[in-house]
Protein backbone atom coordinates (compact mmCIF):
# COMPACT_ATOMS: atom_id res chain seq x y z
CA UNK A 1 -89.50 63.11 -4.83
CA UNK A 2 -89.18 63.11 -1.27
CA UNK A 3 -86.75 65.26 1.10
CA UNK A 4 -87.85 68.68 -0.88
CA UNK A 5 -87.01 70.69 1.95
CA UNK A 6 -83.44 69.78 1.84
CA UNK A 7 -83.46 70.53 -2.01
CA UNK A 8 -81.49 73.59 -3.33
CA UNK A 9 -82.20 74.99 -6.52
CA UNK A 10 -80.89 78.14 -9.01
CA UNK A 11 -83.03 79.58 -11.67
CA UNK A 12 -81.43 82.21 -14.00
CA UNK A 13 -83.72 83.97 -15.86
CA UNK A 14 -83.16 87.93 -16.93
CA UNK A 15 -86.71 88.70 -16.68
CA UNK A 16 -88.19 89.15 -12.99
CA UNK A 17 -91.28 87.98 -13.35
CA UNK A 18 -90.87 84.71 -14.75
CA UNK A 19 -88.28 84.11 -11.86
CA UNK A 20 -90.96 84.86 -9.46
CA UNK A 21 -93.04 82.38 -10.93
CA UNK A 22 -90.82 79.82 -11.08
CA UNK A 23 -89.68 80.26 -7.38
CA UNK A 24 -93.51 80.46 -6.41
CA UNK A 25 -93.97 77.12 -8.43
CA UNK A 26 -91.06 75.55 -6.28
CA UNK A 27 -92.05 76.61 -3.14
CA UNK A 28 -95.73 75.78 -3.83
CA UNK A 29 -94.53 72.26 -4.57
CA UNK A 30 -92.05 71.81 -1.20
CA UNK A 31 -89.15 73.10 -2.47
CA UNK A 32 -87.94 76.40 -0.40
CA UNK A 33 -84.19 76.71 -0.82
CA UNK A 34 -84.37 78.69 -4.18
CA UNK A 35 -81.63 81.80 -5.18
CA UNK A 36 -82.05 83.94 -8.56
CA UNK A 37 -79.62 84.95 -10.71
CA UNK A 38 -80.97 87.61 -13.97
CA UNK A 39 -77.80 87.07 -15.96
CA UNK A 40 -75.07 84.31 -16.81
CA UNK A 41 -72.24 86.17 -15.20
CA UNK A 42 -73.92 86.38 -11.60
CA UNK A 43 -75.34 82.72 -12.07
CA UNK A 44 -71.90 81.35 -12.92
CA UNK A 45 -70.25 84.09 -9.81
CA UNK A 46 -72.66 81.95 -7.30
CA UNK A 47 -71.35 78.53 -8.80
CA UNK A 48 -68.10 79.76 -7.82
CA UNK A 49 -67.37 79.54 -11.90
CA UNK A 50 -66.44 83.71 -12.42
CA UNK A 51 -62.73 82.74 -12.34
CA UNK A 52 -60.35 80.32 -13.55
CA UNK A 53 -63.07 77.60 -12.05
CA UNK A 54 -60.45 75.27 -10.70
CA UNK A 55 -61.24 72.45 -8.21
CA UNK A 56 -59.73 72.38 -4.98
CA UNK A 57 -56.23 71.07 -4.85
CA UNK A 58 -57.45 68.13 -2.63
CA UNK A 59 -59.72 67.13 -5.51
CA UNK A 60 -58.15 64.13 -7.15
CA UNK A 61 -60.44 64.28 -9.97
CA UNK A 62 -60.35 68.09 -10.47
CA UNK A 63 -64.00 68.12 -10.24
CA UNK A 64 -65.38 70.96 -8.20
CA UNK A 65 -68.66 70.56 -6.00
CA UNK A 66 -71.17 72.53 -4.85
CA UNK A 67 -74.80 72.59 -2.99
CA UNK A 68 -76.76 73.20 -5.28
CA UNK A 69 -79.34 70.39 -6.59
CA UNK A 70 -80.68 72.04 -9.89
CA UNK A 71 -80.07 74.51 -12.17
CA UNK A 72 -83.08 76.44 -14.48
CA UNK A 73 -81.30 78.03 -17.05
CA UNK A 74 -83.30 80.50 -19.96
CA UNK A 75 -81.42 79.87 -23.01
CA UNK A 76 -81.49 83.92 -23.98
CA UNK A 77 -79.59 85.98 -21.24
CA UNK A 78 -78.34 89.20 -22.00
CA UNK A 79 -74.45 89.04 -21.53
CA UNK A 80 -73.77 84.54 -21.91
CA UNK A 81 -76.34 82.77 -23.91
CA UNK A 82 -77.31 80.00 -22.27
CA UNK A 83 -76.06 77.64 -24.03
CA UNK A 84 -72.30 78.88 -22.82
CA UNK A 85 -73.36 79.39 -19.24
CA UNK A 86 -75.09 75.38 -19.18
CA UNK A 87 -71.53 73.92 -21.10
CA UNK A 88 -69.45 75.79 -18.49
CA UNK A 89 -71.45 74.51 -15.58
CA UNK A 90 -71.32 70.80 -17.16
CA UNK A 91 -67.54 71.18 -17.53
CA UNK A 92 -66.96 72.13 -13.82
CA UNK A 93 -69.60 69.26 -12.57
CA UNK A 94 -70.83 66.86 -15.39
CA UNK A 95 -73.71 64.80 -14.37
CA UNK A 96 -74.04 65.88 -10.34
CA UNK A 97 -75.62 69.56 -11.05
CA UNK A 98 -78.23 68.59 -13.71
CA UNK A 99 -79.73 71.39 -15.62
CA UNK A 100 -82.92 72.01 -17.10
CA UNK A 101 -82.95 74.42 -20.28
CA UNK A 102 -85.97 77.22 -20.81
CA UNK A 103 -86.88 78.76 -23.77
CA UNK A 104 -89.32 79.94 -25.51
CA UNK A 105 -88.15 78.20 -28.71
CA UNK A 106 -89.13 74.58 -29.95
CA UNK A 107 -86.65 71.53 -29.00
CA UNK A 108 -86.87 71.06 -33.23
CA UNK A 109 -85.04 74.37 -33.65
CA UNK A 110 -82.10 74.20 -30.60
CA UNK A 111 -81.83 69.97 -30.66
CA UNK A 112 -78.41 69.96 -31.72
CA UNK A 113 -77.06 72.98 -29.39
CA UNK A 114 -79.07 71.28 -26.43
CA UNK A 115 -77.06 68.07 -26.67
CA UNK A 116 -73.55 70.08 -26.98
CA UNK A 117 -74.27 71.62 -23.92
CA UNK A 118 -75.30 68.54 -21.67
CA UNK A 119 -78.24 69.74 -20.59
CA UNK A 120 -80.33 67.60 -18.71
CA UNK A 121 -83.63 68.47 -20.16
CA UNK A 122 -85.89 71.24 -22.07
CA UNK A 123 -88.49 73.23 -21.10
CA UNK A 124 -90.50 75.49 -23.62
CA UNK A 125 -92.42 78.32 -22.15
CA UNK A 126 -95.26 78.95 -21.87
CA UNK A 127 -95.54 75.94 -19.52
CA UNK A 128 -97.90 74.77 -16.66
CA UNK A 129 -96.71 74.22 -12.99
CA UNK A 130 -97.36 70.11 -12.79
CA UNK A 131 -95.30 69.61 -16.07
CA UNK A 132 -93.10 72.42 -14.74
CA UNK A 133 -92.60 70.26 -11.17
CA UNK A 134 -92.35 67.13 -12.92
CA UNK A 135 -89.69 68.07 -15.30
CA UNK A 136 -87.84 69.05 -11.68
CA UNK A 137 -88.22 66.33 -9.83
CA UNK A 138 -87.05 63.90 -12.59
CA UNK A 139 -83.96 66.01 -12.88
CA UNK A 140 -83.30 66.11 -9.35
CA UNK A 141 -83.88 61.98 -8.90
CA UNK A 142 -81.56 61.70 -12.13
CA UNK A 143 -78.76 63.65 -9.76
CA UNK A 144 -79.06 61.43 -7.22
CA UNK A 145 -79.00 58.49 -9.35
CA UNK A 146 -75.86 60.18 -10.87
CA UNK A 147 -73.84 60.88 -7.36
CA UNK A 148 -74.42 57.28 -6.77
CA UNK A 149 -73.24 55.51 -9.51
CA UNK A 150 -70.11 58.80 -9.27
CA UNK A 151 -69.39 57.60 -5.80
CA UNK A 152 -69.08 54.11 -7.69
CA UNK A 153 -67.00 55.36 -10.47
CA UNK A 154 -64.78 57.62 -8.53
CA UNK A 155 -63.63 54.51 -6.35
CA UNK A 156 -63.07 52.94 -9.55
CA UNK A 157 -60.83 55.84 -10.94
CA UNK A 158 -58.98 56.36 -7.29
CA UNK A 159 -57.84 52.55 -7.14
CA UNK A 160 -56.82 52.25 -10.40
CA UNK A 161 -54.58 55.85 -10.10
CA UNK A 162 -56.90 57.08 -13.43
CA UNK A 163 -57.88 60.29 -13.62
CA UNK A 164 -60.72 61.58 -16.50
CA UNK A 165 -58.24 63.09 -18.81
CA UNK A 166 -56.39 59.21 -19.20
CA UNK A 167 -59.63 59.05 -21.87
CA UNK A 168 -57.59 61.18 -24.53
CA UNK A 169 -53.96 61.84 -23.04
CA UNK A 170 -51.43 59.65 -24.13
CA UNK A 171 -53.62 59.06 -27.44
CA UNK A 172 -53.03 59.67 -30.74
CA UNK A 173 -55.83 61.62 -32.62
CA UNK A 174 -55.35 63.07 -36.51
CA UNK A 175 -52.02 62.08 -36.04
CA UNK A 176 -51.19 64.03 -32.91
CA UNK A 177 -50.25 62.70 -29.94
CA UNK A 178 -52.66 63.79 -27.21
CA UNK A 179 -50.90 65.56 -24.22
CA UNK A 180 -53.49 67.89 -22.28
CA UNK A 181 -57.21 68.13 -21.80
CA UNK A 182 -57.77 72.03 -22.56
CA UNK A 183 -61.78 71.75 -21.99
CA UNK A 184 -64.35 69.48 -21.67
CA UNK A 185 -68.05 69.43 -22.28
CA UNK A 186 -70.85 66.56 -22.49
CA UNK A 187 -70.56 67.29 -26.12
CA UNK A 188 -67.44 68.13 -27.21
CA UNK A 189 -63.51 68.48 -25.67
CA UNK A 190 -60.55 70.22 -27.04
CA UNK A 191 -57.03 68.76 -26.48
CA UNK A 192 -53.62 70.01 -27.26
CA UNK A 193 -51.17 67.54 -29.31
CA UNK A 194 -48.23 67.38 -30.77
CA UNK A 195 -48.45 66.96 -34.67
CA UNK A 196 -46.34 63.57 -34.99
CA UNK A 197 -44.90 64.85 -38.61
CA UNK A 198 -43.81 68.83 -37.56
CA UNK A 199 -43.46 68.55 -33.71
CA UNK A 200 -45.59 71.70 -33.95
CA UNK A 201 -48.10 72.07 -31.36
CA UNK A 202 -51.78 71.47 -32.29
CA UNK A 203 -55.42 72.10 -30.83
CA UNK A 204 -57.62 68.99 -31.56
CA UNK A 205 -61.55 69.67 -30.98
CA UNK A 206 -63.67 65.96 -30.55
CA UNK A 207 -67.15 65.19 -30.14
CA UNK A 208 -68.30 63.09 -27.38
CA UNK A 209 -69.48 59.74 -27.90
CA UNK A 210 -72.55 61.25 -25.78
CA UNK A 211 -73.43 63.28 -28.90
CA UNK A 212 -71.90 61.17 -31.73
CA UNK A 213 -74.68 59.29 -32.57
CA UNK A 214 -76.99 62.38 -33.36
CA UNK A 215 -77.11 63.09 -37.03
CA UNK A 216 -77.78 66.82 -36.57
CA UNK A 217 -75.15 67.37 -34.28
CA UNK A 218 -72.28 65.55 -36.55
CA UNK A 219 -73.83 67.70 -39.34
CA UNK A 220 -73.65 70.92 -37.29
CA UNK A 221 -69.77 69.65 -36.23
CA UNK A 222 -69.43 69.03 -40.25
CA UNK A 223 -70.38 72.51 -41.57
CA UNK A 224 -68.12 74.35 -39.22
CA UNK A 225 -65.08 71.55 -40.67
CA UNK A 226 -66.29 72.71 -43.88
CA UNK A 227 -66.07 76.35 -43.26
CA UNK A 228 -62.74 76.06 -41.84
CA UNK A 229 -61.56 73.80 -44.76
CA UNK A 230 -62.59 76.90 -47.22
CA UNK A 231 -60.65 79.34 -44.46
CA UNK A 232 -56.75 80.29 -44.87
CA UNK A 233 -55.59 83.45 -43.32
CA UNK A 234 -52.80 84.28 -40.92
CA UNK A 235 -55.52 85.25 -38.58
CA UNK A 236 -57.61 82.64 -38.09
CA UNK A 237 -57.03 79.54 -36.84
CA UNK A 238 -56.42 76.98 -39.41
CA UNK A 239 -57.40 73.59 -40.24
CA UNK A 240 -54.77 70.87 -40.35
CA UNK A 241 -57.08 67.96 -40.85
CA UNK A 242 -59.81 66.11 -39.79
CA UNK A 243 -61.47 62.58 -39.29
CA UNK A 244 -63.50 60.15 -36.96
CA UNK A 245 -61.65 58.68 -33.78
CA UNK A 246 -63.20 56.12 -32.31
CA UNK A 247 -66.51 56.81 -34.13
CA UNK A 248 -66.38 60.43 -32.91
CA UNK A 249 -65.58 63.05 -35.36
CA UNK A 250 -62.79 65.41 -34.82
CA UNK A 251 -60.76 68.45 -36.60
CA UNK A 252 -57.41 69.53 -36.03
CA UNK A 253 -56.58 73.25 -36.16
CA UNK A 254 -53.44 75.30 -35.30
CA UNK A 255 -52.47 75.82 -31.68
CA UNK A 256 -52.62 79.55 -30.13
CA UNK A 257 -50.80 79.87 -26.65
CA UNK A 258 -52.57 82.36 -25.43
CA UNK A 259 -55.38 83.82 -23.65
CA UNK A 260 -59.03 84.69 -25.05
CA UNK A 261 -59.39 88.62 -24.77
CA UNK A 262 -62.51 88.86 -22.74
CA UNK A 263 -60.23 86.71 -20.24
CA UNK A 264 -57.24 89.40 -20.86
CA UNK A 265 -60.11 92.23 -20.49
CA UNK A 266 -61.01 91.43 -17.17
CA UNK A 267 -57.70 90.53 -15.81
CA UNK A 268 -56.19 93.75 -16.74
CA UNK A 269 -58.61 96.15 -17.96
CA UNK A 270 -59.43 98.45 -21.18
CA UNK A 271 -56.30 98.04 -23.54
CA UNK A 272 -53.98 100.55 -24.34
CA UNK A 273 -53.92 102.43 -27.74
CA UNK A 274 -51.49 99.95 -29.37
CA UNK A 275 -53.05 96.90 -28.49
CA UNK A 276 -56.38 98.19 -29.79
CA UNK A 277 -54.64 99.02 -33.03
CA UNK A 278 -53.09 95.72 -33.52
CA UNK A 279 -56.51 93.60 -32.75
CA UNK A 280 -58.22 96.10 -34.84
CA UNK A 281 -56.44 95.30 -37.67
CA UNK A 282 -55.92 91.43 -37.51
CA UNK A 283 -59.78 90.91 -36.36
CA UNK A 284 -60.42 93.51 -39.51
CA UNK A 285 -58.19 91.68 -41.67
CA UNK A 286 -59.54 88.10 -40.77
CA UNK A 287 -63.25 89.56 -41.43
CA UNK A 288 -62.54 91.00 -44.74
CA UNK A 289 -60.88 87.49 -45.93
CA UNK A 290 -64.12 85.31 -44.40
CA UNK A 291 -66.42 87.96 -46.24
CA UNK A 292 -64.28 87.61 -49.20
CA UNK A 293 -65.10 83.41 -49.30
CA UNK A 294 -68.56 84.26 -48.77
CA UNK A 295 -69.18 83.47 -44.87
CA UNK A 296 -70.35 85.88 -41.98
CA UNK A 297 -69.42 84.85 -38.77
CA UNK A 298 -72.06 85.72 -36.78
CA UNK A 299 -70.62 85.54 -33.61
CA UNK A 300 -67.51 88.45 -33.06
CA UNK A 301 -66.82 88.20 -29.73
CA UNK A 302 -64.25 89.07 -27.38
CA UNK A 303 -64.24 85.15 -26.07
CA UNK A 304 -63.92 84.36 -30.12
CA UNK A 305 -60.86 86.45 -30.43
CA UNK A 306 -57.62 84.56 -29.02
CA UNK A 307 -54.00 86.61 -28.40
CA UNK A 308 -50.57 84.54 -28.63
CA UNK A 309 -49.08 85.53 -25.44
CA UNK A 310 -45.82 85.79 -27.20
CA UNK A 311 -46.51 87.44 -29.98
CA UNK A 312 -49.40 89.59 -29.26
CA UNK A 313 -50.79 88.46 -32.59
CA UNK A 314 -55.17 88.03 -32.71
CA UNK A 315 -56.76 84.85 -34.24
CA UNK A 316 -60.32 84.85 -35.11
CA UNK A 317 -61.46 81.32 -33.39
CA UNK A 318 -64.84 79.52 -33.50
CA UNK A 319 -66.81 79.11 -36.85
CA UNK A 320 -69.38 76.55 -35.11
CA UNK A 321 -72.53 78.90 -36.68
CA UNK A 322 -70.81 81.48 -39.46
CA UNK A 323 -72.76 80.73 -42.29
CA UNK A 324 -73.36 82.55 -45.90
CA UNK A 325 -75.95 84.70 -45.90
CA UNK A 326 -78.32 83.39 -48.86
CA UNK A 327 -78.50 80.15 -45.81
CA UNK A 328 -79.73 82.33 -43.58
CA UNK A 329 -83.49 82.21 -44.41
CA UNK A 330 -83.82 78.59 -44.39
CA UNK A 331 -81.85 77.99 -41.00
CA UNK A 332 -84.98 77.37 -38.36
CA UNK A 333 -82.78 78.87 -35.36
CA UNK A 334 -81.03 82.06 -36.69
CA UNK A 335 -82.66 84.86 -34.29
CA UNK A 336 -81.24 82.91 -31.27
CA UNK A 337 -77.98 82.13 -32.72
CA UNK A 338 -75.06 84.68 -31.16
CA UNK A 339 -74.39 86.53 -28.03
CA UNK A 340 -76.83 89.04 -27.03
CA UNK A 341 -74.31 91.96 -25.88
CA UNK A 342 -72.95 91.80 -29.29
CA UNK A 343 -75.61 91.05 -31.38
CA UNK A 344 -76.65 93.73 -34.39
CA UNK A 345 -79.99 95.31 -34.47
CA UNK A 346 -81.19 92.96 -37.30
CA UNK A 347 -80.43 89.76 -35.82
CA UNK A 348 -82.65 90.55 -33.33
CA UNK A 349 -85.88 90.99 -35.99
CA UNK A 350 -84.64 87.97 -38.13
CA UNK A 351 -83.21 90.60 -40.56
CA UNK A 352 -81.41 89.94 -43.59
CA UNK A 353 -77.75 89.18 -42.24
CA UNK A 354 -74.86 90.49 -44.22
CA UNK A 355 -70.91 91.35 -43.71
CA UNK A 356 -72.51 94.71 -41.49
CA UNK A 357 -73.97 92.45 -39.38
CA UNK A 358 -70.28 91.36 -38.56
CA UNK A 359 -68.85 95.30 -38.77
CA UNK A 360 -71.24 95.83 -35.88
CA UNK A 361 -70.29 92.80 -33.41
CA UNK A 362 -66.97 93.85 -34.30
CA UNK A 363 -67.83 97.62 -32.89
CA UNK A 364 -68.86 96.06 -29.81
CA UNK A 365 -65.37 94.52 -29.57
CA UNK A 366 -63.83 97.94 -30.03
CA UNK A 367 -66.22 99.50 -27.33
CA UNK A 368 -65.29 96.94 -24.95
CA UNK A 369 -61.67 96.92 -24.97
CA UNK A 370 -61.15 100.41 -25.35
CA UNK A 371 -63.77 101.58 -22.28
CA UNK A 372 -63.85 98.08 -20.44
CA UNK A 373 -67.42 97.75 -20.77
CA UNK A 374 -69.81 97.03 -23.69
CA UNK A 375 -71.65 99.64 -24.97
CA UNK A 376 -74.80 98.40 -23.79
CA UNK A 377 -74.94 96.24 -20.10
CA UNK A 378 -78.14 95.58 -18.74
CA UNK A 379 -79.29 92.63 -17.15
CA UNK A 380 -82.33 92.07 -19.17
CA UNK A 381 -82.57 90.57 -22.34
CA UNK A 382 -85.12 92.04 -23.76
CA UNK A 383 -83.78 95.91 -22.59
CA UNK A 384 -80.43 94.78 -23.89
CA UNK A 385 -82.41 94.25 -27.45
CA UNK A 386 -84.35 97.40 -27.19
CA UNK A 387 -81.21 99.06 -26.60
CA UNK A 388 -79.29 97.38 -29.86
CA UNK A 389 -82.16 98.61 -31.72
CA UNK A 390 -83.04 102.01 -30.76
CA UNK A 391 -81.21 103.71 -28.11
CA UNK A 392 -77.71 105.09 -28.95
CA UNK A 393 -74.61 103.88 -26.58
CA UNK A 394 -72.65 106.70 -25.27
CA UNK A 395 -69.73 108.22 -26.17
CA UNK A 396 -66.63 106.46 -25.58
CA UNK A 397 -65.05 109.85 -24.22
CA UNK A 398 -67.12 109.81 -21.30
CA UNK A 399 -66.11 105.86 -20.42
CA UNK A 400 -62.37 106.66 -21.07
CA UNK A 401 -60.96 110.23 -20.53
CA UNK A 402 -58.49 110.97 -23.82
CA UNK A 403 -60.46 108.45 -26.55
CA UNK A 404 -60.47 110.78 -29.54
CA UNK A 405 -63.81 112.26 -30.78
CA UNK A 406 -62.34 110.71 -34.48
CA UNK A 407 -62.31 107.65 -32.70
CA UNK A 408 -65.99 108.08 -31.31
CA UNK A 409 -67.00 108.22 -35.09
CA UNK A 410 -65.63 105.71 -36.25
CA UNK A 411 -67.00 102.76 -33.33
CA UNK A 412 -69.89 104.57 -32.21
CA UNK A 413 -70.82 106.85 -35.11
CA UNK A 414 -70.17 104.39 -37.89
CA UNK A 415 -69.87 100.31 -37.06
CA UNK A 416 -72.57 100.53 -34.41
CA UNK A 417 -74.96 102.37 -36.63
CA UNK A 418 -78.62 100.78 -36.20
CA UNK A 419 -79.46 100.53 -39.86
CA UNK A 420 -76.62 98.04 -41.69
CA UNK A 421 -76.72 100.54 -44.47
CA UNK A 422 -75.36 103.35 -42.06
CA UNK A 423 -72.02 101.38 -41.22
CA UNK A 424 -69.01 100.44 -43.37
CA UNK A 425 -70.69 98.03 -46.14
CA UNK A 426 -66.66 95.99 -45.86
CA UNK A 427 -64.42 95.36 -43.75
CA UNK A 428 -61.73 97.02 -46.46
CA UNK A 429 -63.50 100.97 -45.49
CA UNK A 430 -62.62 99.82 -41.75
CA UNK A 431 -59.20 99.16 -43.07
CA UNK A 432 -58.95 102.38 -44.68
CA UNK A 433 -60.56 104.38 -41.80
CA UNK A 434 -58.03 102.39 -39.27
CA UNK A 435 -55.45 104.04 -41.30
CA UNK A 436 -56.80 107.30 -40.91
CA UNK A 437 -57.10 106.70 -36.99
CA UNK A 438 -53.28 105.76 -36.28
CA UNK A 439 -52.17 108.94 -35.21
CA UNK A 440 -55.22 109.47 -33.12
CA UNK A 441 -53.24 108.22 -29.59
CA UNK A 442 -55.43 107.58 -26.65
């Protein structure tokens, strides 16, 4: 690779001394330009990705740009796995910011999530500095190749008046008529539709013909069809139907207008005491019924939780790695499965996972919007897990003047309990204790 000098690279990685070595690695091998970011949210914050994430106006192909050549992403950050942080990043600039996965975990166990994200490549630590520079410079030559034949395409696109989204819009997919791109990955893309039979509005998820033709990740797609075809429940999103378009499976599932409510969260802070009754009921509710058909979740999150903005009703989303629990032994990837910040104890120690396991993600939930900040935040992974395991998160009352001490017990006493036998054993006690907390007004 020549022209190293005018290379500019980002490595995210939450613990310090592995970014050191990487930057030393970099600079050893003519490459100065490098700026470190320990967790997703401040690696996204310098790609200019912390807020809505929208291209300029001047952008005809709503693509945003930036500097930056190269991104080294660890896979296990403590607040956005990084998985999320590399789809988000691939979304806002496909193929001209390449990035280059690290984990300590074999490309066997994370094949399928790799090629949903659109990562470039995969790195498994412990590695040495010449395959380590290699890997780089292929990436970064791949970029260039890529912002050549974009230059190409975009000309293409700009004479012809087409924009990216003319690939589903105006098509009709499980019977819906295709009339906005709501997001976009390498590997997958959700669209809103209208249903051709109802008129009612509909969300249509797709994989990408990039991914298609892997077997594991159409089987991956398949079992979260299949766990949504066994799902029914006024708060959930629901499966309509499902199929191959144009040799790329898809699943339709009812439309929520609405906002996730980490999005909600950060736009307008910890939620009053009737909001947090009403999502801790539906998201209660939805749990008991999934436990009920045998599934855990395994990933309660406040991203996974969507509000209709005119109803204020909650809809558990995103069944992409619930699975039942007798499954869990034989899945190869289930300790790095979920998101770190909400993760339970046991999931960090490849514990037996059970409907607790779900009680106690859903205490994080509670934490969050009732204090506006999880109940542990640290920008190392591995602290993050030490702290899930043995330290105990303070009281609410000190976050958030007025939160009951009744309400202390119940999130921090009881659902964030270390031990899964210490917290609710169903989500029907947390429906009964809710009860018990209604007059409890913070």
């Amino acid at each position: 690779m020549s022209d190293e000098e005018n290379v500019k690279i980002l490595v995210v990685d939450d613990e310090p001394v592995l970014c050191r070595l990487m930057e030393t690695m970099l600079r050893r091998s003519g490459i100065s330009d490098v700026t470190l970011a320990h967790c997703g949210a401040d690696a996204l914050g310098i790609l200019g990705l912390d807020g809505a994430g929208e291209a300029p106006d001047d952008n005809p192909l709503n693509l945003m740009v930036t500097d930056y050549d190269l991104v080294l992403l660890d896979i296990m950050l403590p607040d956005i796995n990084g998985y999320e942080v590399c789809t988000r990043i691939k979304q806002s600039f496909e193929n001209r910011l390449p990035v280059i996965l690290i984990t300590g975990f074999t490309i066997e166990e994370n094949h399928a999530r790799y090629l949903e994200t659109g990562a470039d490549d995969f790195i498994t630590k412990p590695f040495g500095i010449e395959v380590f520079v290699t890997r780089v410079r292929i990436a970064i030559e791949r970029k260039r190749q890529a912002e050549r034949a974009a230059q190409e395409r975009t000309a293409t696109l700009l004479l012809s008046g087409r924009t990216p989204e003319s690939a589903y819009v105006g098509k009709t997919i499980g019977g819906c008529e295709i009339d906005q791109l709501l997001w976009c990955g390498s590997g997958s893309v959700i669209c809103r539709g209208t249903d051709g039979e109802t008129g009612e509005q509909r969300a249509v998820k797709l994989l990408t013909p990039r991914v298609a033709s892997f077997s594991d990740v159409v089987e991956r797609f398949s079992r979260e069809i299949t766990v949504l075809d066994t799902l029914d429940h006024e708060h959930i999103t629901r499966l309509v139907s499902h199929g191959t378009h144009e040799q790329c499976p898809y699943y339709v599932m009812t439309y929520v207008p609405g906002m996730d409510l980490e999005t909600i969260l950060k736009e307008q802070g910890p939620f009053p005491f009737l909001w947090v009754m009403s999502v801790a009921r539906g998201v209660a509710d939805a749990l008991s019924y999934v436990h009920s058909q045998g599934f855990v979740h395994r990933d309660v999150t406040l991203s996974n939780i969507l509000m209709d903005e005119a109803t204020g009703e909650v809809f558990l989303a995103d069944f992409g790695i619930a699975i039942r629990p007798e499954q869990v032994e034989g899945a190869k990837s289930a300790f790095c499965v979920g998101t770190p910040l909400y993760m339970a104890p046991e999931m960090f120690s490849r514990g037996g996972v059970t409907s607790a396991t779900d009680i106690y993600s859903y205490g994080v939930c509670l934490y969050y919007l009732i204090t506006g900040q999880p109940p542990f935040d640290t920008s190392n992974t591995g602290d993050l897990i030490n702290k899930h395991v043995t330290t105990d998160c303070m009281s609410m009352s000190q976050e958030r003047a007025g939160v009951p001490p009744e309400w202390d017990q119940f999130v921090t006493g009881l659902c964030l309990a270390k031990r899964p036998e210490d917290r609710p054993q169903t989500m029907e006690q947390v429906l009964t204790l809710l009860g018990e907390l209604s007059t409890r007004v913070f």
